[in-house]
N, C-alpha and C. Protein backbone atom coordinates (compact mmCIF):
# COMPACT_ATOMS: atom_id res chain seq x y z
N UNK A 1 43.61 -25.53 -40.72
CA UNK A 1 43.09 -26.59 -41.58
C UNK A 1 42.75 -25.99 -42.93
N UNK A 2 43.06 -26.74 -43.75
CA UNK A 2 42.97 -25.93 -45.29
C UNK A 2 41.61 -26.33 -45.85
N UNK A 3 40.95 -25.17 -46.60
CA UNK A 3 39.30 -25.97 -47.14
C UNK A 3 39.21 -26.23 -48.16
N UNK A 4 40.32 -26.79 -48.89
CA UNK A 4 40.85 -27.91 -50.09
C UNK A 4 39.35 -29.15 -49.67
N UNK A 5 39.03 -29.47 -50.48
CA UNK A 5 38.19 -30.67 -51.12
C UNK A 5 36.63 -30.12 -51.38
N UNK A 6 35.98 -31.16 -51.28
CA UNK A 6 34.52 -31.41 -51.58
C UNK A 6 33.30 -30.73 -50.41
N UNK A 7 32.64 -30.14 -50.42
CA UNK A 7 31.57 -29.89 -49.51
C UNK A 7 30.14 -29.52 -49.87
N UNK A 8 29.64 -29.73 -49.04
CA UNK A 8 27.50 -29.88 -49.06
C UNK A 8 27.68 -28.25 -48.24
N UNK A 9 27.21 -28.01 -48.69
CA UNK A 9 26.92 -26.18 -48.35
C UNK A 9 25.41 -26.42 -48.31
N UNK A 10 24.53 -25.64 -47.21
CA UNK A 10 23.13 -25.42 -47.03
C UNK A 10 22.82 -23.68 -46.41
N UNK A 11 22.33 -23.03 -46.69
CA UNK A 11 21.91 -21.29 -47.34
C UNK A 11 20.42 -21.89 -46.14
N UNK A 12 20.33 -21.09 -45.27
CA UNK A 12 18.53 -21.12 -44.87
C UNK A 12 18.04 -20.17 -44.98
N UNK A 13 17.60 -19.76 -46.56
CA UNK A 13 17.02 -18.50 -46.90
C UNK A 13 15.90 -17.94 -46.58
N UNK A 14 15.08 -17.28 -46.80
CA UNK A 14 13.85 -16.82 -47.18
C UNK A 14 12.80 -17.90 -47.55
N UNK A 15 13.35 -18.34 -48.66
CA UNK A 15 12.52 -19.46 -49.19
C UNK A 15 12.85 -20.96 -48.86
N UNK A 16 13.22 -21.21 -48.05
CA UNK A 16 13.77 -22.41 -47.31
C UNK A 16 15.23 -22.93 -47.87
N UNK A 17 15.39 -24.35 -47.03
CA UNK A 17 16.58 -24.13 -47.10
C UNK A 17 17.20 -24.62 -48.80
N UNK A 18 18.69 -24.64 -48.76
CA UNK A 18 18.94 -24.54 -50.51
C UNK A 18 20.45 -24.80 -50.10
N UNK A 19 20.69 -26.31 -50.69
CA UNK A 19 21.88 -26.66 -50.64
C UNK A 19 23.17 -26.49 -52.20
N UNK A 20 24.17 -26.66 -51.56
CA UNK A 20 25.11 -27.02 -53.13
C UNK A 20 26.21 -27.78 -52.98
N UNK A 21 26.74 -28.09 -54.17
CA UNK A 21 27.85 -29.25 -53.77
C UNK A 21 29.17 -28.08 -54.30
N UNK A 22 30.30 -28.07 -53.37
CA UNK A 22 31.37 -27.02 -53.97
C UNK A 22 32.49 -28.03 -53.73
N UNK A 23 33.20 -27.92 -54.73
CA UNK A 23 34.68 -28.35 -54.53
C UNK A 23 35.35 -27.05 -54.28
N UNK A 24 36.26 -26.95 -53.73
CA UNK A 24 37.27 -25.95 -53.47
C UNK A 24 38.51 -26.20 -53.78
N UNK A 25 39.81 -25.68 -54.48
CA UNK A 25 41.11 -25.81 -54.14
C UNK A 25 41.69 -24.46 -54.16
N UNK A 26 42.14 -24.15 -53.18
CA UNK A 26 43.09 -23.33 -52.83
C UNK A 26 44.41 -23.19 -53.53
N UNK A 27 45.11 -21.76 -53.43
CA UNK A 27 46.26 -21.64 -53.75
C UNK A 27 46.59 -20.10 -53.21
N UNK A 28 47.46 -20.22 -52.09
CA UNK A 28 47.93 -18.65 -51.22
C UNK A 28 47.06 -18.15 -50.98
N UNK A 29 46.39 -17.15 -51.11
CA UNK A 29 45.56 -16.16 -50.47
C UNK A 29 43.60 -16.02 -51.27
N UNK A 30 43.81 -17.30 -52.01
CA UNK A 30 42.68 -17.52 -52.86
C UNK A 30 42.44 -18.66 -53.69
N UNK A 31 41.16 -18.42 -53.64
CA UNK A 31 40.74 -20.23 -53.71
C UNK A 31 39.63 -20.30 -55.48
N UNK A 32 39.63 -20.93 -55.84
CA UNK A 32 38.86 -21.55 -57.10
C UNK A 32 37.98 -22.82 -57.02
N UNK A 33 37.06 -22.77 -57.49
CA UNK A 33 36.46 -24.11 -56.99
C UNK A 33 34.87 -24.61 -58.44
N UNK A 34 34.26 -25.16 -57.99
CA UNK A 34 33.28 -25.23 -59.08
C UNK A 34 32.10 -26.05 -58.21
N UNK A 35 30.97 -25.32 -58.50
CA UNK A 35 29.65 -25.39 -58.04
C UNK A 35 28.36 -26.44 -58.91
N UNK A 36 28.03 -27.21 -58.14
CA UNK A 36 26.67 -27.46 -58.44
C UNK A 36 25.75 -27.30 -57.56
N UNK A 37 24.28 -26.86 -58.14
CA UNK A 37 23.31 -26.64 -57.03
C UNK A 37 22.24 -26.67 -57.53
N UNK A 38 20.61 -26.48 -57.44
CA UNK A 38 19.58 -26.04 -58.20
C UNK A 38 19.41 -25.58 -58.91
N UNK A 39 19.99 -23.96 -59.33
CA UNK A 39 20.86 -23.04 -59.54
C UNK A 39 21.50 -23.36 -61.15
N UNK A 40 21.61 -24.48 -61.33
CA UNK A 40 22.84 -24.64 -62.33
C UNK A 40 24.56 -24.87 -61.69
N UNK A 41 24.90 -25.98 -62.61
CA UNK A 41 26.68 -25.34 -62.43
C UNK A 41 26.92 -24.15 -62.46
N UNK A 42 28.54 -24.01 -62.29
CA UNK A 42 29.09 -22.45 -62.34
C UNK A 42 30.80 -23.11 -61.42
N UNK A 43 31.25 -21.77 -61.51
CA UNK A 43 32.33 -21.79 -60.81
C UNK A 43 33.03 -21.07 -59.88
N UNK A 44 33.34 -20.69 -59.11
CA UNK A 44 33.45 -19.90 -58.13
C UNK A 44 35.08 -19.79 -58.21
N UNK A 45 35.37 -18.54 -57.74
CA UNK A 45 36.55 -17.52 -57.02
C UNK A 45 36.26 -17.22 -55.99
N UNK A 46 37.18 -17.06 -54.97
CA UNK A 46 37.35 -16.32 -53.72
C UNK A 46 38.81 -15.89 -52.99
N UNK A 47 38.48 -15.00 -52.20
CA UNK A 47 39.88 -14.98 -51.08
C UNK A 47 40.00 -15.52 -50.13
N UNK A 48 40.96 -15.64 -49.26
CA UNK A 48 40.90 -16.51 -48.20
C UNK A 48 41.85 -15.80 -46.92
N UNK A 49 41.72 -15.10 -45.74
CA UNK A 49 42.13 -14.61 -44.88
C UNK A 49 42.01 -15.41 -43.96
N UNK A 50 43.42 -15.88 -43.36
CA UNK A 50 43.24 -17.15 -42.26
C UNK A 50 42.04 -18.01 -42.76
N UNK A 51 41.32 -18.34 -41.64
CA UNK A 51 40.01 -19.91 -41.82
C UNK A 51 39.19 -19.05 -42.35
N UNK A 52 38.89 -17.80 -42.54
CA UNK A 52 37.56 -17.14 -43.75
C UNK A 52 38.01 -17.26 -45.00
N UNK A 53 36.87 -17.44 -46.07
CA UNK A 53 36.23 -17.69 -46.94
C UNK A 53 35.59 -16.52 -47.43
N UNK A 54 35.41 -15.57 -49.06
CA UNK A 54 34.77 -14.65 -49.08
C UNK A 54 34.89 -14.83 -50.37
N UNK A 55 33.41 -14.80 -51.17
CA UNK A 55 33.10 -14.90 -52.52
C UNK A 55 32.14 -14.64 -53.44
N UNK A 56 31.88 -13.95 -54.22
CA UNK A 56 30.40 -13.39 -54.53
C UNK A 56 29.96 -13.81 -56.33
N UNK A 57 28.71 -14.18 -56.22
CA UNK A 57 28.22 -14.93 -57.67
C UNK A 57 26.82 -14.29 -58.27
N UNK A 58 26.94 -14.38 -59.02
CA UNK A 58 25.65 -13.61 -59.58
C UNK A 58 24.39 -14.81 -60.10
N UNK A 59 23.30 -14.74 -59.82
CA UNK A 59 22.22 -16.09 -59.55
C UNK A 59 21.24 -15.69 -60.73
N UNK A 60 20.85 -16.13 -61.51
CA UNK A 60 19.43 -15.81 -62.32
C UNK A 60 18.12 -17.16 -61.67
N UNK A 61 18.49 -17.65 -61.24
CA UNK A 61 17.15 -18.60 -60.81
C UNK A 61 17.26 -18.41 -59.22
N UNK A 62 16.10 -18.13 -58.96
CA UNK A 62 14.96 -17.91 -58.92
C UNK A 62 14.24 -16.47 -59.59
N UNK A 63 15.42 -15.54 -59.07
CA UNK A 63 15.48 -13.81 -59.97
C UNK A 63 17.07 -14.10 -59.64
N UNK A 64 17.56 -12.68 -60.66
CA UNK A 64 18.54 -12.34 -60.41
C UNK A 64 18.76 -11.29 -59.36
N UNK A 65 20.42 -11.81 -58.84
CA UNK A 65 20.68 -11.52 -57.50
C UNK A 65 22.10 -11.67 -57.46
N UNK A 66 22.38 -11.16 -57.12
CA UNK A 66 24.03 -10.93 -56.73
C UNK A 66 24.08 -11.64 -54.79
N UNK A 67 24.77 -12.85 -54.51
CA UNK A 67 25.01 -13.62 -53.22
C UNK A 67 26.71 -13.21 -53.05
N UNK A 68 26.68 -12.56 -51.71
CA UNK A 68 27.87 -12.38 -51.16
C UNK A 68 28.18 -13.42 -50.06
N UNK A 69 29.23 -14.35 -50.17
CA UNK A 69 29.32 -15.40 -49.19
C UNK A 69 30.55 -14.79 -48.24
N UNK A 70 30.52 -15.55 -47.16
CA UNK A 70 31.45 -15.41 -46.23
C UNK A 70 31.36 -16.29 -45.12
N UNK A 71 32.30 -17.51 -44.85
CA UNK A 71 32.35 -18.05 -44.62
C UNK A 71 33.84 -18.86 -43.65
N UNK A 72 33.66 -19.56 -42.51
CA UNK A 72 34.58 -20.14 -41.70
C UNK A 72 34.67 -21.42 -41.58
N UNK A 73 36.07 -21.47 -42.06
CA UNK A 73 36.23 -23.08 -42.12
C UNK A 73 36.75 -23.92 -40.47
N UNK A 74 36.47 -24.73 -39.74
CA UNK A 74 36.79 -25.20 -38.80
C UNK A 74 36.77 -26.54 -38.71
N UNK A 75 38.01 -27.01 -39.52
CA UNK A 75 38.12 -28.53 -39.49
C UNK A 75 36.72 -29.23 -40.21
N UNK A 76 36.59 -29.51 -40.62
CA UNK A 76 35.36 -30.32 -41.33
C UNK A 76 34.56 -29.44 -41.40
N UNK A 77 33.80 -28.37 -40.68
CA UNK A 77 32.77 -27.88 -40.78
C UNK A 77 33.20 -26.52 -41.29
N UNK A 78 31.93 -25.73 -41.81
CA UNK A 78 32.09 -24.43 -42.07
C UNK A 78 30.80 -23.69 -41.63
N UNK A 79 30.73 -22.53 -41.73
CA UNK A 79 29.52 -21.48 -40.90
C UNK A 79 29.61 -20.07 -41.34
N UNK A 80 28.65 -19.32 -41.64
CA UNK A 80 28.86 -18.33 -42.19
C UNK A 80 27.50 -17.60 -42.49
N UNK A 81 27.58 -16.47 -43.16
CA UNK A 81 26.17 -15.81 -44.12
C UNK A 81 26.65 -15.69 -45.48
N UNK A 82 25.19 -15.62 -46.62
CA UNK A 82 25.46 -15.06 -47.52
C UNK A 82 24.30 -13.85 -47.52
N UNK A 83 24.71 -12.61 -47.93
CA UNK A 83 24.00 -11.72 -48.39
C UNK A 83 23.34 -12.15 -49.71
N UNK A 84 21.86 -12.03 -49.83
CA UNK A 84 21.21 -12.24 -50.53
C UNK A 84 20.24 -11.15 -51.38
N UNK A 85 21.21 -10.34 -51.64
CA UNK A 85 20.43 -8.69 -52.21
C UNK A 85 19.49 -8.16 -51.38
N UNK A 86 18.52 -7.93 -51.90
CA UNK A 86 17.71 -6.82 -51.38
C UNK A 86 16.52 -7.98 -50.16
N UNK A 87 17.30 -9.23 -50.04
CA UNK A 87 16.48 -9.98 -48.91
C UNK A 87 17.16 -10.21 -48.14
N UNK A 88 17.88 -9.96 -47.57
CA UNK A 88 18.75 -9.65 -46.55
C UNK A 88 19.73 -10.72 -46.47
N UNK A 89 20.29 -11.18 -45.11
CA UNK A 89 21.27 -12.20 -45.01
C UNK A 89 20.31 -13.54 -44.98
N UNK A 90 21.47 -14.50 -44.63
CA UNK A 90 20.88 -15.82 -44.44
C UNK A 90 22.40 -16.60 -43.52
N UNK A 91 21.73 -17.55 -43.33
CA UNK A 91 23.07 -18.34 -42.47
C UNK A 91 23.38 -19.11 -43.29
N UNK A 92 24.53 -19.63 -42.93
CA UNK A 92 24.51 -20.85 -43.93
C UNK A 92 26.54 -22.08 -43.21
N UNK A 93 26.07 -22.90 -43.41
CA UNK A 93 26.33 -24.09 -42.60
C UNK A 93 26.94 -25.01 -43.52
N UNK A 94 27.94 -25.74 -43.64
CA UNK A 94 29.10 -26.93 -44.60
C UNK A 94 29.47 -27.91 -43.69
N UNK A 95 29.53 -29.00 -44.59
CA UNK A 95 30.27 -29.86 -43.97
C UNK A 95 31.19 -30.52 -45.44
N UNK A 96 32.48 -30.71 -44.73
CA UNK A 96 33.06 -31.86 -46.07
C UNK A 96 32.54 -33.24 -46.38
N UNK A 97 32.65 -33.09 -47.63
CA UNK A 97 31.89 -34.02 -48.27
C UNK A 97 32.74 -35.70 -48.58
């Protein structure tokens, strides 16, 4: 299943939970997409190995922080962690939007 379109992404961090809205489109082995969240817009890059997802963004709100995502797409849903610097991982959970 390809993770082409719209999705609600939710992070259950440290500081509770923290959603975003991502579009995704794909193309071969890597994907482009563009973000809204609390956070601010932005836009995202990643790779894509089979149904994983892997992409990393640099955050100034709340501090700055470098978030490493990684993530599995399974038909509508997705599941995954992001590394959240020096606060460790977090889970984090999609659905298409």
């Amino acid at each position: 299943m390809s993770a082409d379109g719209n999705w609600k992404i939710t992070m259950n961090t440290p500081m509770g939970a923290r959603t975003m809205d991502v579009s995704i489109t794909t193309s071969g082995d890597s994907f482009t997409g563009k973000v809204e969240s609390e956070m601010g817009p932005g836009e995202v890059s990643g790779k894509i190995d089979g149904d994983t997802l892997t992409w990393s963004t640099e955050i100034t709100t709340p501090m700055p922080m470098k978030l490493d995502f990684l993530a599995k797409v399974d038909g509508d849903k997705m599941s995954g962690n992001v590394k959240l610097g020096m606060f460790g991982n977090a889970a984090l959970t999609g659905e298409r939007a």
